[in-house]
C-alpha atoms as a PDB file:
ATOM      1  CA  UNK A   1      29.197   9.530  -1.427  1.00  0.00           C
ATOM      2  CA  UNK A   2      25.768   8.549  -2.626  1.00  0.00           C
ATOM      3  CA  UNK A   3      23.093   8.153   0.080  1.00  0.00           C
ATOM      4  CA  UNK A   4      20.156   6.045  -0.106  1.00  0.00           C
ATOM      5  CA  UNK A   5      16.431   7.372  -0.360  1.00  0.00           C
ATOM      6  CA  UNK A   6      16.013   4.133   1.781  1.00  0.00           C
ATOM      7  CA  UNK A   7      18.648   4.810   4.438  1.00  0.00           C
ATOM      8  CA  UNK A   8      17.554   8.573   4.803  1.00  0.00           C
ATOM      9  CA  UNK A   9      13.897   7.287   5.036  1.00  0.00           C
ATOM     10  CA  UNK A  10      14.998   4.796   7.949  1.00  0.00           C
ATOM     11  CA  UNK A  11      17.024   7.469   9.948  1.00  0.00           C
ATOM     12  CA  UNK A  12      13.937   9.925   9.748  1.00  0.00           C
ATOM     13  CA  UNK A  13      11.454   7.277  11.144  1.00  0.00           C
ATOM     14  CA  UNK A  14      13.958   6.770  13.859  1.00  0.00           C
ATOM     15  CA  UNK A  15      14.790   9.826  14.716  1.00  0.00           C
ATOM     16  CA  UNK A  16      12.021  12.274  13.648  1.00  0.00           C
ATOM     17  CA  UNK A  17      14.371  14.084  12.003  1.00  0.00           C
ATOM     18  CA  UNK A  18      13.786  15.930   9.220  1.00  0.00           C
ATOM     19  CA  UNK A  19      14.473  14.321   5.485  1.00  0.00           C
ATOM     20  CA  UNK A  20      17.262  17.019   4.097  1.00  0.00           C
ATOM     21  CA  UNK A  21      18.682  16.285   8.135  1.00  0.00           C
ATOM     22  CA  UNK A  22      19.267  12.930   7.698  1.00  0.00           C
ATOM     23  CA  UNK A  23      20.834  12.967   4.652  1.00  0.00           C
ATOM     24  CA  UNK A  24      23.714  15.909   5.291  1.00  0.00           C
ATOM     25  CA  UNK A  25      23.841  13.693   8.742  1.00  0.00           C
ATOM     26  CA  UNK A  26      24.368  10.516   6.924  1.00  0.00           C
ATOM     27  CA  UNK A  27      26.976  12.385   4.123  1.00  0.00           C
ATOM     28  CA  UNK A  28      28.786  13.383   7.223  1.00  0.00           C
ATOM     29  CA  UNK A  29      28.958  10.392   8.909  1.00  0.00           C
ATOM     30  CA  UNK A  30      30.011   8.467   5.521  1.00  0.00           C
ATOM     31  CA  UNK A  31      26.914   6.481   5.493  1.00  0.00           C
ATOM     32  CA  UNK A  32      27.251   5.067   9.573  1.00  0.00           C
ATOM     33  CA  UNK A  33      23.694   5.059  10.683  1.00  0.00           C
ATOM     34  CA  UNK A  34      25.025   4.809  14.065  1.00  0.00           C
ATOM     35  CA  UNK A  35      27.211   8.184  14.097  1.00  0.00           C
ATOM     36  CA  UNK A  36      24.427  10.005  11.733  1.00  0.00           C
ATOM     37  CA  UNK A  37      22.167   9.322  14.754  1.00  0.00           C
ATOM     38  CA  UNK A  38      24.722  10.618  16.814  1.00  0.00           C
ATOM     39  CA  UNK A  39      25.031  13.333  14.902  1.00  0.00           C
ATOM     40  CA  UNK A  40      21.274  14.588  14.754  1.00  0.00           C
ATOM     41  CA  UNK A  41      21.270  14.227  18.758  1.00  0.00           C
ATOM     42  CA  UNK A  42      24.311  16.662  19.292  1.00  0.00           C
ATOM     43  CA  UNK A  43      22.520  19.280  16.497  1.00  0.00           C
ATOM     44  CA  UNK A  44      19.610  19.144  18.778  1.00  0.00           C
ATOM     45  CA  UNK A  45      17.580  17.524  15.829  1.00  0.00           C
ATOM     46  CA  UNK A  46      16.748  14.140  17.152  1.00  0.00           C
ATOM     47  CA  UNK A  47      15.554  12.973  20.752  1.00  0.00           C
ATOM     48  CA  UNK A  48      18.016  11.820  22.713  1.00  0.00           C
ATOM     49  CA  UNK A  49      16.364   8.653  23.100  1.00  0.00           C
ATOM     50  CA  UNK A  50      13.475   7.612  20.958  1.00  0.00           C
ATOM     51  CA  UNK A  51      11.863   4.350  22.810  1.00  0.00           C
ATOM     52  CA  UNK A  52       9.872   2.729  19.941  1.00  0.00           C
ATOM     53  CA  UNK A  53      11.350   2.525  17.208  1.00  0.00           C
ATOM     54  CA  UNK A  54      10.591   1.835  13.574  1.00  0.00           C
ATOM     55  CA  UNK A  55       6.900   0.173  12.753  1.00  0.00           C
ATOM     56  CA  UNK A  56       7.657  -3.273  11.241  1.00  0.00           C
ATOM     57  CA  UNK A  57       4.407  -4.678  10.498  1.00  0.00           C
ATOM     58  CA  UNK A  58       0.970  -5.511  12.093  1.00  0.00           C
ATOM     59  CA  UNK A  59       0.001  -7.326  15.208  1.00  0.00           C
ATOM     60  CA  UNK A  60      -1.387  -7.949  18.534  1.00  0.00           C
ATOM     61  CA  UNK A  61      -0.148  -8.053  22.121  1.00  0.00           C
ATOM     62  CA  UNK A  62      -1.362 -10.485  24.281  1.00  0.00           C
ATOM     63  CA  UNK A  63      -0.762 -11.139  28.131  1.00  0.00           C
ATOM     64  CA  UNK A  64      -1.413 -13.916  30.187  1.00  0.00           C
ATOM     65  CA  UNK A  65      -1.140 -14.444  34.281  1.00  0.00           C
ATOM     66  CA  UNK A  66      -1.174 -16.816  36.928  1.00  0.00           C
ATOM     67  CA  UNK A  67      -0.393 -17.852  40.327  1.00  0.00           C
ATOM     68  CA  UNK A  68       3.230 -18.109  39.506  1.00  0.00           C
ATOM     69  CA  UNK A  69       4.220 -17.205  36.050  1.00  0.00           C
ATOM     70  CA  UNK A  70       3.007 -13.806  33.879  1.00  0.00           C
ATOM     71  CA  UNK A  71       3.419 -14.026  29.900  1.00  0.00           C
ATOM     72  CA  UNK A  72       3.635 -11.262  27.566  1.00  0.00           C
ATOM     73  CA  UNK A  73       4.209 -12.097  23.518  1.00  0.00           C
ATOM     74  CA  UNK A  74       3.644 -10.295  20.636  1.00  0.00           C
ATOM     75  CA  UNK A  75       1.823 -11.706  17.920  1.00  0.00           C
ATOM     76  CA  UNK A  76       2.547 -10.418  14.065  1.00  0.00           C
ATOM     77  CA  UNK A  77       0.648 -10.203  10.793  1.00  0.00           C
ATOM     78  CA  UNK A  78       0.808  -8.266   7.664  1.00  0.00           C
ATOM     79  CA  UNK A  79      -2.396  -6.027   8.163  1.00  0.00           C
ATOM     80  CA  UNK A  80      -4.526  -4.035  10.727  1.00  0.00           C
ATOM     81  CA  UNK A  81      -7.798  -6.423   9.435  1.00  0.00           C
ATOM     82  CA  UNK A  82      -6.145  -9.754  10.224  1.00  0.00           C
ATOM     83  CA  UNK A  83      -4.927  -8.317  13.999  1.00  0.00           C
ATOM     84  CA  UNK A  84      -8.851  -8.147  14.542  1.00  0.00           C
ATOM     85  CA  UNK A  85      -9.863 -11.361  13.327  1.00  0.00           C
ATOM     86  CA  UNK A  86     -11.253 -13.541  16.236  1.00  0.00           C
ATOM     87  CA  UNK A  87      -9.146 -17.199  14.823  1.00  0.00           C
ATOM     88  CA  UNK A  88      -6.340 -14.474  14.829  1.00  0.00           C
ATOM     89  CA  UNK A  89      -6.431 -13.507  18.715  1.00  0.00           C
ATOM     90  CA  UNK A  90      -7.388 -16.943  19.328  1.00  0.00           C
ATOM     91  CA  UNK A  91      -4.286 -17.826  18.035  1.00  0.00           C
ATOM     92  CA  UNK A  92      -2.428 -14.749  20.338  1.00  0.00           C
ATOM     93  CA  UNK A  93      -4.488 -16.848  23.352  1.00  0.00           C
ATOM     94  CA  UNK A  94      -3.282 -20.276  22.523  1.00  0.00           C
ATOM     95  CA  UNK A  95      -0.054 -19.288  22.201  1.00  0.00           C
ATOM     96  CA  UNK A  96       0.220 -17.340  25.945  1.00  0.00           C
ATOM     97  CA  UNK A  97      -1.074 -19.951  27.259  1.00  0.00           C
ATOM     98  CA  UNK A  98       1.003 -23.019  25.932  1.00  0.00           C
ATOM     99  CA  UNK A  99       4.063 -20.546  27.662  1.00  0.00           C
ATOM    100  CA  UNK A 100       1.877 -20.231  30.498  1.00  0.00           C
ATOM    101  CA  UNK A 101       1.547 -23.541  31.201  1.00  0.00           C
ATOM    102  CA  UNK A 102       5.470 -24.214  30.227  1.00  0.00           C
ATOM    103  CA  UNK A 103       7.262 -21.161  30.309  1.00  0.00           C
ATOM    104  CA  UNK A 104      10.465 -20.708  28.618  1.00  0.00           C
ATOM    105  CA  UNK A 105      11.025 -24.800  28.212  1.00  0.00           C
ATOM    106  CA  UNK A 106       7.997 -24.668  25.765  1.00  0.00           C
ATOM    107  CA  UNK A 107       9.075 -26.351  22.648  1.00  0.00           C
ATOM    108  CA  UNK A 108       9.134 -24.571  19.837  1.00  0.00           C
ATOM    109  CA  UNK A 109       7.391 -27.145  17.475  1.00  0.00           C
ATOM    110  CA  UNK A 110       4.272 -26.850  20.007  1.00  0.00           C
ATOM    111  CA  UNK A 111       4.262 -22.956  19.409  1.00  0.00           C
ATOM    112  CA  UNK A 112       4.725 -22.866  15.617  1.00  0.00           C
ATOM    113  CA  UNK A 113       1.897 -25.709  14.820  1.00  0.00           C
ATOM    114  CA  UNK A 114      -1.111 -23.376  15.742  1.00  0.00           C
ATOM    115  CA  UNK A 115       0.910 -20.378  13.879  1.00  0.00           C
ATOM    116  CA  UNK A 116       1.493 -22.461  10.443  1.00  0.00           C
ATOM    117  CA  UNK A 117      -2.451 -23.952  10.961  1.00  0.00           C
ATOM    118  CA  UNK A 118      -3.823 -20.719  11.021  1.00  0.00           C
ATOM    119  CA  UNK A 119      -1.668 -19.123   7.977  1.00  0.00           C
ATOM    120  CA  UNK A 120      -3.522 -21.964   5.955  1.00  0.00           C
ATOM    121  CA  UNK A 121      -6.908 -21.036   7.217  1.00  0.00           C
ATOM    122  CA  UNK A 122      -6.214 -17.087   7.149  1.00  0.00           C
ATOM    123  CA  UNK A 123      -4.021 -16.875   4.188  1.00  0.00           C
ATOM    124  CA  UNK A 124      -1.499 -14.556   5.448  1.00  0.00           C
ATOM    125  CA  UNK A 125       1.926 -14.681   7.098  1.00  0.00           C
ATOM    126  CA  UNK A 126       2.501 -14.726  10.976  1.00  0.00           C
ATOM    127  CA  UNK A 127       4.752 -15.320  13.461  1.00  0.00           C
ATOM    128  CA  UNK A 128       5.394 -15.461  16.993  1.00  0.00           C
ATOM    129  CA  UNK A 129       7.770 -12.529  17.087  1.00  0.00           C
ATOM    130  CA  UNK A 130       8.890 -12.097  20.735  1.00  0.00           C
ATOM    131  CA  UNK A 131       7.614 -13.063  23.727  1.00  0.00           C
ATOM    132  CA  UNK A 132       8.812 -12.583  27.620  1.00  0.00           C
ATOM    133  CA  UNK A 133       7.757 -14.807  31.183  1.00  0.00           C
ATOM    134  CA  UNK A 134       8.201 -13.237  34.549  1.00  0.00           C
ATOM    135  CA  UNK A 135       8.305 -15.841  37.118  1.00  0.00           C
ATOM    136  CA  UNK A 136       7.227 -14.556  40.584  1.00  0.00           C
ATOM    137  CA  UNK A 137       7.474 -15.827  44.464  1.00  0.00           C
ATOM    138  CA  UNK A 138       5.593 -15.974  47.302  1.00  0.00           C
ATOM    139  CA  UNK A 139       6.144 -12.780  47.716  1.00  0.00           C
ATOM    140  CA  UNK A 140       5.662 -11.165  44.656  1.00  0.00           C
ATOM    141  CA  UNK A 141       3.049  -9.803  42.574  1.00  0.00           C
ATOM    142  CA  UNK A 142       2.063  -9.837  38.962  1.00  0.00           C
ATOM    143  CA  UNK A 143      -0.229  -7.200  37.104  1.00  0.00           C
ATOM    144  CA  UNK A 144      -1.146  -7.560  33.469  1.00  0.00           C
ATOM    145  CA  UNK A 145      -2.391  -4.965  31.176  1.00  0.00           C
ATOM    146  CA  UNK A 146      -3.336  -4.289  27.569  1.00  0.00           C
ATOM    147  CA  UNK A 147      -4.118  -1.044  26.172  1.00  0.00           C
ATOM    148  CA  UNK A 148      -5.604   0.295  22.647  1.00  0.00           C
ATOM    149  CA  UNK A 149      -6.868  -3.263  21.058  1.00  0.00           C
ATOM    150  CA  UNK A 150      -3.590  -5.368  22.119  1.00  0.00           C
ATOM    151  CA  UNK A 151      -1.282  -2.589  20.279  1.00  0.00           C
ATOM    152  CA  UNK A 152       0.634  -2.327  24.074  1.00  0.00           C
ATOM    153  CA  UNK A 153       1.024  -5.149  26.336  1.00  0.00           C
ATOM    154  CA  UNK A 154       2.443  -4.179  30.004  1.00  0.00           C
ATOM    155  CA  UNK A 155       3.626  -6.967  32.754  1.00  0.00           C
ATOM    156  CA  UNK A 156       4.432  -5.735  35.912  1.00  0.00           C
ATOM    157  CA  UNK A 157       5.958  -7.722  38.862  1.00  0.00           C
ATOM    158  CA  UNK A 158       6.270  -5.660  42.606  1.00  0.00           C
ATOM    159  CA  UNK A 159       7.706  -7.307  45.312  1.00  0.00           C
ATOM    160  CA  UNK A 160       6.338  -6.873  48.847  1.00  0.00           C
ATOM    161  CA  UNK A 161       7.939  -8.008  52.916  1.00  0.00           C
ATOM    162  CA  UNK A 162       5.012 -10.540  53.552  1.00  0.00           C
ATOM    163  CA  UNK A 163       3.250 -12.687  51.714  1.00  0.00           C
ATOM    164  CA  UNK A 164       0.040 -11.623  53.219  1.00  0.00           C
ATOM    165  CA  UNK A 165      -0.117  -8.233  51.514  1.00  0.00           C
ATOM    166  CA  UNK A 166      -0.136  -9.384  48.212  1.00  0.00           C
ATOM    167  CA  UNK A 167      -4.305  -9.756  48.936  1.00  0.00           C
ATOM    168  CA  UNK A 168      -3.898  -5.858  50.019  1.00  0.00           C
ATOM    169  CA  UNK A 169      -6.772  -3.690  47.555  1.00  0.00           C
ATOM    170  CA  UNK A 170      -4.439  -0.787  48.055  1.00  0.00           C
ATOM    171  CA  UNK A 171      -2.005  -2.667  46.986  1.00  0.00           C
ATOM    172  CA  UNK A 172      -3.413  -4.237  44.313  1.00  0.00           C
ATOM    173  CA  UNK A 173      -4.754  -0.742  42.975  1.00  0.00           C
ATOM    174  CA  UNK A 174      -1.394   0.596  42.326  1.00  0.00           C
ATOM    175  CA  UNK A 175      -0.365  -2.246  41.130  1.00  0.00           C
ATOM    176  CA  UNK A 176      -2.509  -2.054  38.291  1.00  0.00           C
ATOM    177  CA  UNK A 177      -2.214   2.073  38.566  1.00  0.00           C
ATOM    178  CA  UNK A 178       1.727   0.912  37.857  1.00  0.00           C
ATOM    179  CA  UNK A 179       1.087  -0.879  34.694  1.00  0.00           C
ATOM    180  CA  UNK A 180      -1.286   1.855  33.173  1.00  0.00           C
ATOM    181  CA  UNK A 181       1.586   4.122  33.936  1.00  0.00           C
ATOM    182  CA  UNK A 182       4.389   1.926  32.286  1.00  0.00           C
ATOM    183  CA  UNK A 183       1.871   1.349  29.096  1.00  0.00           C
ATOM    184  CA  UNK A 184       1.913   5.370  29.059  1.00  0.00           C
ATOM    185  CA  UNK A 185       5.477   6.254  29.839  1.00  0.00           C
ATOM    186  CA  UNK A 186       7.261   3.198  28.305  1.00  0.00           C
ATOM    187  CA  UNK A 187      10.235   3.406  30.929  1.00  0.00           C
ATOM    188  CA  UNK A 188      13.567   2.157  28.965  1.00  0.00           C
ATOM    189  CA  UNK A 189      15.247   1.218  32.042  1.00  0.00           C
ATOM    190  CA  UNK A 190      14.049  -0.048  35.371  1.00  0.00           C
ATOM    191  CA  UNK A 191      16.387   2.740  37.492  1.00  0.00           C
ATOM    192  CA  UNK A 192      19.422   4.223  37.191  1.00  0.00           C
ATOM    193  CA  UNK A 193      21.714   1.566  38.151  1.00  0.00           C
ATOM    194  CA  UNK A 194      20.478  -0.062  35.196  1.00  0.00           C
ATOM    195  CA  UNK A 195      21.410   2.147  32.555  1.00  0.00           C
ATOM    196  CA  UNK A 196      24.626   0.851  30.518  1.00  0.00           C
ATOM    197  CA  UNK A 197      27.451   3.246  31.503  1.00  0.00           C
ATOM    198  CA  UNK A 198      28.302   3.225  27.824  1.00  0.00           C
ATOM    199  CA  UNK A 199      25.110   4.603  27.025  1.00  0.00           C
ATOM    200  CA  UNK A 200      25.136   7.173  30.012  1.00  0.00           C
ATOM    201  CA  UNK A 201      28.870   8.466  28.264  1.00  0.00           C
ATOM    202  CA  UNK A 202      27.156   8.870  24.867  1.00  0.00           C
ATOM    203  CA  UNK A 203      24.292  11.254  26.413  1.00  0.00           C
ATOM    204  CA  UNK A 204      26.849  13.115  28.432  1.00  0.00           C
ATOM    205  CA  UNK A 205      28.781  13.345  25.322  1.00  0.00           C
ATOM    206  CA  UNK A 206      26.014  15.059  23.254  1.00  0.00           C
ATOM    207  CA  UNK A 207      24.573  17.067  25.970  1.00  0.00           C
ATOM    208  CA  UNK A 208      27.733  18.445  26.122  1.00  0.00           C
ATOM    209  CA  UNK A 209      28.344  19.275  22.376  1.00  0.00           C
ATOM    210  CA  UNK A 210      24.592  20.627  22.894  1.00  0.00           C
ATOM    211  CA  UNK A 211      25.604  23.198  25.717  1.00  0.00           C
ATOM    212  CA  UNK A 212      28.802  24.755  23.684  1.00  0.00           C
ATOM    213  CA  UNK A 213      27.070  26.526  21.683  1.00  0.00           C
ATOM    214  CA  UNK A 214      25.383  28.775  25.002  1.00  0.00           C
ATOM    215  CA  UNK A 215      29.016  30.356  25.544  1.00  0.00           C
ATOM    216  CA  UNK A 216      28.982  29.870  29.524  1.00  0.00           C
ATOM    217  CA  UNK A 217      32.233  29.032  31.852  1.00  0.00           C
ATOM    218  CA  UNK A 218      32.974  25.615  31.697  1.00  0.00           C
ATOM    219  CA  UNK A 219      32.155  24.931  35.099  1.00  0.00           C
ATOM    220  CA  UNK A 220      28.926  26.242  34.043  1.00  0.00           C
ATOM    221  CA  UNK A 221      28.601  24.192  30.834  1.00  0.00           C
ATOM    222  CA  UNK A 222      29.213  20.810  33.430  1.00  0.00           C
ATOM    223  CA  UNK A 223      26.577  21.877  35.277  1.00  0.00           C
ATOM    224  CA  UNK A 224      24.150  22.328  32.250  1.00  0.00           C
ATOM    225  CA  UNK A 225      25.260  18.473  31.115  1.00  0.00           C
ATOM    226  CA  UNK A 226      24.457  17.505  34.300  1.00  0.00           C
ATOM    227  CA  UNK A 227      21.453  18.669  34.462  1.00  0.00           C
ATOM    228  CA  UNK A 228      20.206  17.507  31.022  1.00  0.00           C
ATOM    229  CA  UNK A 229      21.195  13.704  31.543  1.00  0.00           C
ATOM    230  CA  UNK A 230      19.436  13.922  35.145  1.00  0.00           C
ATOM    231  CA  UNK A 231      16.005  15.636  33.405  1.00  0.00           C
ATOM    232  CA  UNK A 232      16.768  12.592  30.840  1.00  0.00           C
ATOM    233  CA  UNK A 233      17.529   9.654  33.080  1.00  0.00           C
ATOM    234  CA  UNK A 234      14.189  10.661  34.754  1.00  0.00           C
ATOM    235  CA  UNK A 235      12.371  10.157  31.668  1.00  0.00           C
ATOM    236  CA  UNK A 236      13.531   6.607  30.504  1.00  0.00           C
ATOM    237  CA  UNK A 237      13.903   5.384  34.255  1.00  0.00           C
ATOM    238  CA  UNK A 238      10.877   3.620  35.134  1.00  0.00           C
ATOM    239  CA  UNK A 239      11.025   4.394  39.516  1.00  0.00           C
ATOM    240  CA  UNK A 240      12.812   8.264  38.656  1.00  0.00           C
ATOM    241  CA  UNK A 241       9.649   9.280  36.137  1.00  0.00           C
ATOM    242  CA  UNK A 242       6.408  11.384  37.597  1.00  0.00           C
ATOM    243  CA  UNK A 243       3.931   9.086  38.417  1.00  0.00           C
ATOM    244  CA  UNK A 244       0.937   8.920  35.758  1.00  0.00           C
ATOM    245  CA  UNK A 245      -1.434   9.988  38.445  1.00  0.00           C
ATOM    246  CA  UNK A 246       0.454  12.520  39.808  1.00  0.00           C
ATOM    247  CA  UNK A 247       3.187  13.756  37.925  1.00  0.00           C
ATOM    248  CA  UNK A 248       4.079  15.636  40.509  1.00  0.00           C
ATOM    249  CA  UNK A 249       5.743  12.749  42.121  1.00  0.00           C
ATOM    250  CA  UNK A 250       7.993  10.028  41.216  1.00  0.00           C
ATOM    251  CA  UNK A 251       7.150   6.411  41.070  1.00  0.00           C
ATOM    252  CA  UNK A 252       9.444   5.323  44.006  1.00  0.00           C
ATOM    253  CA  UNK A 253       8.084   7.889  46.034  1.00  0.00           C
ATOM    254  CA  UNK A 254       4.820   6.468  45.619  1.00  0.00           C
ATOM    255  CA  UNK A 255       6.227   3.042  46.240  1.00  0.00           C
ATOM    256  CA  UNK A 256       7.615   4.955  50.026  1.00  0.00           C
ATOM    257  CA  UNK A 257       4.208   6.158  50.871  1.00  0.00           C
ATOM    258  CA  UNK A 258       2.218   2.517  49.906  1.00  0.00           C
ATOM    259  CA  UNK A 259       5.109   0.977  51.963  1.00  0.00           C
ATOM    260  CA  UNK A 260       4.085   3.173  54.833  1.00  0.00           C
ATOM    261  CA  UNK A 261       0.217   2.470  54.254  1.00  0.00           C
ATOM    262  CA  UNK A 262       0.352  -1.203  54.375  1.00  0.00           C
ATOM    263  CA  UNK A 263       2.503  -1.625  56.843  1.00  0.00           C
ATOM    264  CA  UNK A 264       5.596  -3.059  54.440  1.00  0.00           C
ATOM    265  CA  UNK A 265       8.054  -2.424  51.957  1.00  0.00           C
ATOM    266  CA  UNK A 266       7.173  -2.497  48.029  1.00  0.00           C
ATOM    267  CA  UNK A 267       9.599  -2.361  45.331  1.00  0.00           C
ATOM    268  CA  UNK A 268       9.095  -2.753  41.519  1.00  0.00           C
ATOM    269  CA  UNK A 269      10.995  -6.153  40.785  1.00  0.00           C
ATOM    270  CA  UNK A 270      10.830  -5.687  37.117  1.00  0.00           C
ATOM    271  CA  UNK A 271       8.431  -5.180  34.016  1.00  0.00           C
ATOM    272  CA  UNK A 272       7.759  -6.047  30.346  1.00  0.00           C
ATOM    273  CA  UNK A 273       6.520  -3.837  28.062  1.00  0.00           C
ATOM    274  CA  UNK A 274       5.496  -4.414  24.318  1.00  0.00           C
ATOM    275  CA  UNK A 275       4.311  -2.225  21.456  1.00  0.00           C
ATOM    276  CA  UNK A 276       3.085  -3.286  18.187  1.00  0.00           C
ATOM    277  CA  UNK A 277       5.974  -2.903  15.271  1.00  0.00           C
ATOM    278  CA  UNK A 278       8.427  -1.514  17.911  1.00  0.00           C
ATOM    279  CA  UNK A 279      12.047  -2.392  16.894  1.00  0.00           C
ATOM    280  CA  UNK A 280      13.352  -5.082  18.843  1.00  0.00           C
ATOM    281  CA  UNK A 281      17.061  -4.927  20.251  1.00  0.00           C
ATOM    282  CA  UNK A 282      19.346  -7.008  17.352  1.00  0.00           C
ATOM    283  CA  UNK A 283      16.777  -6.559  14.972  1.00  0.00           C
END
């Protein structure tokens, strides 16, 4: 079957593949992007997991934070220049905070009158193109942080067993050490309890077709699986990865020893985490 330049072109930039790669992957798979992926994972020619995906235009990240409510939204345009331009992040800042002050009840006629007012005055298309609010408690804390001119946009929430601690500066320093690490690591999943069990089978799957080729004992060839989707799972899990100041030890275990410092438990509650041009789930 004939296989588009396009299609073989879209496959590379997700996978990294190479272009004569993709296309006997895409002939074999009969032109299912899906399987071709597949495909270039079990060959070893693909990561198993590529976070961002394909660029899809310019932009800006903004965050916002408050007492009660964090807001993280991404902002796009159709070139680098116009993601500088001070009406531009203006815009970004009206926007974060109209959900600031709203949340997800803002309506959406409120959010696209600033957007269509400043295509007229900057003469290029825009839009609002995803945004997420994490709500937070009395005890719970919010950390905000933007990296690289707005091109990543991190929210992080922790939860702590008093409300007094949230006012802690050593807790409040790895708060914010947190958020650098998740706008380095880009964890895909919180833990591993978190992970879809369908995706979990597809990794074991091609792990699997990965280790056949070694010529080991099956028992031996379990173990290798095994050991791959741990190493993975460690990667894309945000509390199992090596923590960005000290790689040689995970983020929950830093979590355990801050616990132990101030006198209370601290858990990651959850996190947002935006890059510029990143394919978005559905998209």
């Amino acid at each position: 079957m004939e296989i588009k330049a396009l299609d073989v072109k879209r496959l590379r930039e997700k996978t990294g593949a190479g272009m004569m790669d993709c296309k006997k992957a895409l002939q074999q798979s009969g032109g299912d992007f899906s399987k071709a992926e597949k495909i270039l994972k079990e060959l070893g020619l693909a990561a198993a997991q590529k976070r961002a995906g394909r660029a899809t235009g310019e932009g800006r990240v903004f965050s916002r934070a408050a007492e009660r409510r964090g807001v993280l939204l991404e902002l796009s345009c159709e070139t680098d220049f116009v993601a500088k331009n001070k009406d531009f992040v203006a815009l970004g800042e009206r926007l974060g905070d109209l959900l600031l002050d709203k949340g997800a009840s803002s309506p959406r006629e409120e959010l696209e009158a600033p957007i269509q007012e400043a295509i007229g005055r900057i003469k290029e298309n825009m839009s609002l193109r995803r945004f997420g609010i994490l709500e937070t408690s009395d005890k719970e804390l919010l950390t905000s942080y933007i990296h690289g001119e707005g091109k990543i946009g991190v929210l992080v929430k922790l939860g702590v067993s008093d409300p007094a601690q949230r006012s802690n500066s050593k807790l409040q320093e790895v708060a914010f050490d947190l958020a650098l690490h998740t706008a380095a690591f880009a964890p895909q999943y919180l833990n591993r309890e978190a992970v879809p069990e369908a995706y979990i089978k597809e990794q074991e799957e091609i792990f699997a077709k990965q280790a056949e080729g070694l010529g080991k004992p099956e028992g031996i060839l379990k173990g290798i699986t095994q050991g791959k989707l741990k190493k993975h799972l460690a990667e894309i899990c945000f509390l199992d990865q090596g923590f960005v100041k000290d790689q040689g030890m995970s983020v929950s275990k830093v979590l355990e020893n801050l616990g132990k410092e101030i006198g209370g438990g601290v858990r990651v509650v959850d996190y947002l985490y935006y890059k510029v041009g990143d394919e978005v789930e559905g998209s």
